[in-house]
N, C-alpha and C. Protein backbone atom coordinates (compact mmCIF):
# COMPACT_ATOMS: atom_id res chain seq x y z
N UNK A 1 64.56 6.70 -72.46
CA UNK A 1 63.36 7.35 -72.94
C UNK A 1 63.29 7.14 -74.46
N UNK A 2 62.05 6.75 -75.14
CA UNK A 2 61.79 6.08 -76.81
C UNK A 2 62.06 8.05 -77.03
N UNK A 3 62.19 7.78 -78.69
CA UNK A 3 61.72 9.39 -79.08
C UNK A 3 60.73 10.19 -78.85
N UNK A 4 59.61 9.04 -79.16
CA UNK A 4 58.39 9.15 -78.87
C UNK A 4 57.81 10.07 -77.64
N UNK A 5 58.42 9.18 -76.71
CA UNK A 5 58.77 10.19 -75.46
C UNK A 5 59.36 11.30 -74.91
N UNK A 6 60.42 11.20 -75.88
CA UNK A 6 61.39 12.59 -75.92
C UNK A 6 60.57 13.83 -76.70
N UNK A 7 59.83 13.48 -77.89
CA UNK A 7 59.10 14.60 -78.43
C UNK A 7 58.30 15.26 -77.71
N UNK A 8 57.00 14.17 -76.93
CA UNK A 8 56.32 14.70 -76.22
C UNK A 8 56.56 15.81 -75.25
N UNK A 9 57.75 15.27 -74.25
CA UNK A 9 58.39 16.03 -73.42
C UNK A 9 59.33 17.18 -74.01
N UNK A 10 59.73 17.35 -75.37
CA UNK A 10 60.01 18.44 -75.28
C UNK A 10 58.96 19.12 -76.13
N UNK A 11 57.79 19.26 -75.93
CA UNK A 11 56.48 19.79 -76.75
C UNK A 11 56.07 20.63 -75.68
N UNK A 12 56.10 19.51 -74.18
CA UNK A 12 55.39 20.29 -73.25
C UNK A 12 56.57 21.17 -72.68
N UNK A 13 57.67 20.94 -72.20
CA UNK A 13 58.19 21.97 -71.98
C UNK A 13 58.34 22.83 -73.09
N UNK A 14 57.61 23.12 -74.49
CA UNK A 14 57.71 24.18 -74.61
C UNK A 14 56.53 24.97 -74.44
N UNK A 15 55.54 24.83 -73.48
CA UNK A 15 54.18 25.31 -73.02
C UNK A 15 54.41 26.55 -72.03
N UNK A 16 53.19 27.07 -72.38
CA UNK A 16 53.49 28.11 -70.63
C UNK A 16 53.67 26.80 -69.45
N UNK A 17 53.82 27.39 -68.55
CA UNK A 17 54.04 26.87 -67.19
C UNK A 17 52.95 26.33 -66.60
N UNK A 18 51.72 27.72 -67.06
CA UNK A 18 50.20 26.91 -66.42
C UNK A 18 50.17 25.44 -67.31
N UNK A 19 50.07 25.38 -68.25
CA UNK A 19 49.27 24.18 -69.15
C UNK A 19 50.72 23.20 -68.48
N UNK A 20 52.01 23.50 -68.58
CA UNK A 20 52.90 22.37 -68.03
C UNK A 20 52.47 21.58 -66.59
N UNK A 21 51.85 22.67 -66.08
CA UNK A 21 51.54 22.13 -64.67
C UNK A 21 50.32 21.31 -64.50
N UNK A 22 49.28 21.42 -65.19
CA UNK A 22 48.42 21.38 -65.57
C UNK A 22 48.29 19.54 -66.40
N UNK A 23 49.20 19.73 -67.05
CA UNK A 23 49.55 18.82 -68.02
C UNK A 23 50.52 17.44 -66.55
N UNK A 24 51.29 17.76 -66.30
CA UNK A 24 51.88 17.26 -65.14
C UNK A 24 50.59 16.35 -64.19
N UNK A 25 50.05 17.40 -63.44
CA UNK A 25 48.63 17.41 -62.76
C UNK A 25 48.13 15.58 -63.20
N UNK A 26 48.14 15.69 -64.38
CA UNK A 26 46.97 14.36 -65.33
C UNK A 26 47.78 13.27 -65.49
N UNK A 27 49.13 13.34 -65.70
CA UNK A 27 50.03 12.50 -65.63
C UNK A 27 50.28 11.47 -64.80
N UNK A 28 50.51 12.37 -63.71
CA UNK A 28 50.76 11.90 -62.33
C UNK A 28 49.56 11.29 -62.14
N UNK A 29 48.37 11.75 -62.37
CA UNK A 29 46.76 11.26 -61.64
C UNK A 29 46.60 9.92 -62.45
N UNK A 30 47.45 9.64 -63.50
CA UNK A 30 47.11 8.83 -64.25
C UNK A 30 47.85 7.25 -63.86
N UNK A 31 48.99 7.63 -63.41
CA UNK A 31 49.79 6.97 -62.55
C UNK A 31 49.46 5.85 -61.14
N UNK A 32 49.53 4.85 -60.90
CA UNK A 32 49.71 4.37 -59.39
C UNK A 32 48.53 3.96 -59.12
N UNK A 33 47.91 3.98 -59.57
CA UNK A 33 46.20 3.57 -58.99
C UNK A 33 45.31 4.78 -58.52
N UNK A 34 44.23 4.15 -57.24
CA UNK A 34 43.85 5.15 -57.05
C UNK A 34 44.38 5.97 -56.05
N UNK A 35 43.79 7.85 -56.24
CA UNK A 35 44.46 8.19 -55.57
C UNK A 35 44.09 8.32 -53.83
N UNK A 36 45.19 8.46 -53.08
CA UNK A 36 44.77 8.99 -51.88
C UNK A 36 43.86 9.57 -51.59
N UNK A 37 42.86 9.51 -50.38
CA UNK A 37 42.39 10.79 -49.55
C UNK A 37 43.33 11.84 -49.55
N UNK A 38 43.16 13.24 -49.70
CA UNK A 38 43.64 14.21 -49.65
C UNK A 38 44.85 14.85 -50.47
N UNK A 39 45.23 13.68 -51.39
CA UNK A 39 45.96 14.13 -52.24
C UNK A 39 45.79 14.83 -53.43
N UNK A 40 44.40 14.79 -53.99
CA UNK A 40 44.22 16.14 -55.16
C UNK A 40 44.30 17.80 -54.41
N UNK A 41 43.84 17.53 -53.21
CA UNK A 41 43.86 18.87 -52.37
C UNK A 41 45.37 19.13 -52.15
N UNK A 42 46.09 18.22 -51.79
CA UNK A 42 47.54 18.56 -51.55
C UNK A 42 48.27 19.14 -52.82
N UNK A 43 47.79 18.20 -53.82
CA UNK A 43 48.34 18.80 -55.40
C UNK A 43 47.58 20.15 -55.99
N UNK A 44 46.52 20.61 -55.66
CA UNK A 44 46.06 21.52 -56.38
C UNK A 44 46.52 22.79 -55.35
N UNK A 45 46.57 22.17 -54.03
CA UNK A 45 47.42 23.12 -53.30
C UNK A 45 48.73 24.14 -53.54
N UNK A 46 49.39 22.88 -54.13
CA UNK A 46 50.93 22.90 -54.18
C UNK A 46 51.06 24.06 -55.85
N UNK A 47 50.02 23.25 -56.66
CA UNK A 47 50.21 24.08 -57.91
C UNK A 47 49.45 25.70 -57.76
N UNK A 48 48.29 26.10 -56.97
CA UNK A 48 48.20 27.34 -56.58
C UNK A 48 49.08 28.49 -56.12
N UNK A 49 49.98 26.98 -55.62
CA UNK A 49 51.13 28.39 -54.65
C UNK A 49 52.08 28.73 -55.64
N UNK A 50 52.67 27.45 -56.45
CA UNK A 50 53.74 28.13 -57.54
C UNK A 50 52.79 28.63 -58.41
N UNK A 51 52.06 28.90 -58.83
CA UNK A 51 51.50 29.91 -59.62
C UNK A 51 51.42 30.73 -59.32
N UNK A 52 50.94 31.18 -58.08
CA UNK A 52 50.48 32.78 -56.95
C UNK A 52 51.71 33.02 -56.90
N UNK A 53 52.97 32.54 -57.21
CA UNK A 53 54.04 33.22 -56.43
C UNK A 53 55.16 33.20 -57.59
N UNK A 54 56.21 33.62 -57.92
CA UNK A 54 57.58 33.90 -58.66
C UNK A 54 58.37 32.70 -58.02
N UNK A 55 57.85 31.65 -58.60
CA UNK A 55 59.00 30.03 -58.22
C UNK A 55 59.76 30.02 -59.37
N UNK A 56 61.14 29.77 -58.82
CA UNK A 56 61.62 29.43 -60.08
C UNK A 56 61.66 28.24 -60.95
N UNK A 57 61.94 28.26 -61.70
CA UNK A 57 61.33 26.94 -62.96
C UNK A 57 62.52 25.77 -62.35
N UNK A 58 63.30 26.48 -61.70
CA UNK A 58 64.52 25.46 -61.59
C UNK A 58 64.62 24.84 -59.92
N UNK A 59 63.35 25.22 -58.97
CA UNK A 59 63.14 24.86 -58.40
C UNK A 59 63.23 23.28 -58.11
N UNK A 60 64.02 22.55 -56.97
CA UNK A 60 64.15 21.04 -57.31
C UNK A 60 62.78 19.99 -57.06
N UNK A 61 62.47 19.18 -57.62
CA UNK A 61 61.37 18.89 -58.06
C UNK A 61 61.20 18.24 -56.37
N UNK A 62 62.10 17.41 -55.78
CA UNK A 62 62.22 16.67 -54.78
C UNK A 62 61.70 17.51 -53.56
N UNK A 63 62.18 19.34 -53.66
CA UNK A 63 61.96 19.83 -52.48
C UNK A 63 60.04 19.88 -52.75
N UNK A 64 60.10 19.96 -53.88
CA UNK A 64 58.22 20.47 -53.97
C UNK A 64 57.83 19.22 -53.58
N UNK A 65 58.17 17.88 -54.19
CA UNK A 65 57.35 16.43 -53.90
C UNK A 65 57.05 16.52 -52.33
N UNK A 66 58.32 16.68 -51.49
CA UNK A 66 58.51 17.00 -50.32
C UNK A 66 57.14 17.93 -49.38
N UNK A 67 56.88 19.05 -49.99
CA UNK A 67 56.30 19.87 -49.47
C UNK A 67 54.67 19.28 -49.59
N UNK A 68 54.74 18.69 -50.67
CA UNK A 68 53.23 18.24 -51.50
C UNK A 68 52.60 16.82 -50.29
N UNK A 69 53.65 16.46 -50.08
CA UNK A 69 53.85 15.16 -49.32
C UNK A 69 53.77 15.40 -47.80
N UNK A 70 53.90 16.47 -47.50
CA UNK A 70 54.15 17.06 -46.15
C UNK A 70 52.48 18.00 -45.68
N UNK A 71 52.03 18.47 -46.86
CA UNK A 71 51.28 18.62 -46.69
C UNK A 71 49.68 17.79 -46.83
N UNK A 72 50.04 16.08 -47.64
CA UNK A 72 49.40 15.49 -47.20
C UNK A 72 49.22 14.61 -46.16
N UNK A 73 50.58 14.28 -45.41
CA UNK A 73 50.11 13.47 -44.63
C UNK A 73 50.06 14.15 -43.00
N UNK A 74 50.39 15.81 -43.25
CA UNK A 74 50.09 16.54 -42.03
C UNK A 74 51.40 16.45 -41.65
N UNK A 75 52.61 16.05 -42.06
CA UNK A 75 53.91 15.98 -41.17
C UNK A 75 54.51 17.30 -41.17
């Protein structure tokens, strides 16, 4: 990772959680082309629930990709 990169990232983790997620959200969308059918719904899904709910920050990123992923392709 350049510094460049390292600053950024530690700028945003020092954000609330909404704007991190938020911030995340645009990243990712910015990423890979275009996106899927049903995947902004799966992601805005996924970020409603850790917000509505006491997740912990240390939650593993893999189990959420997982869930995000599970809930788009219906598996």
């Amino acid at each position: 990772m350049t510094r460049a990169a390292r600053k950024l990232l530690d700028d945003a983790m020092a954000l609330p959680e909404e704007e991190r997620l938020g911030l995340a959200a645009e990243i990712i969308a910015s990423v890979g082309g275009p996106a899927e059918p049903g995947w902004d719904e799966a992601w805005l899904a996924e970020l409603e629930r850790r917000e509505g709910t006491e997740s912990s920050p240390d939650e593993d990123w893999a189990e959420v990709r997982k869930r995000v992923f599970a809930r788009f392709t219906g598996a």
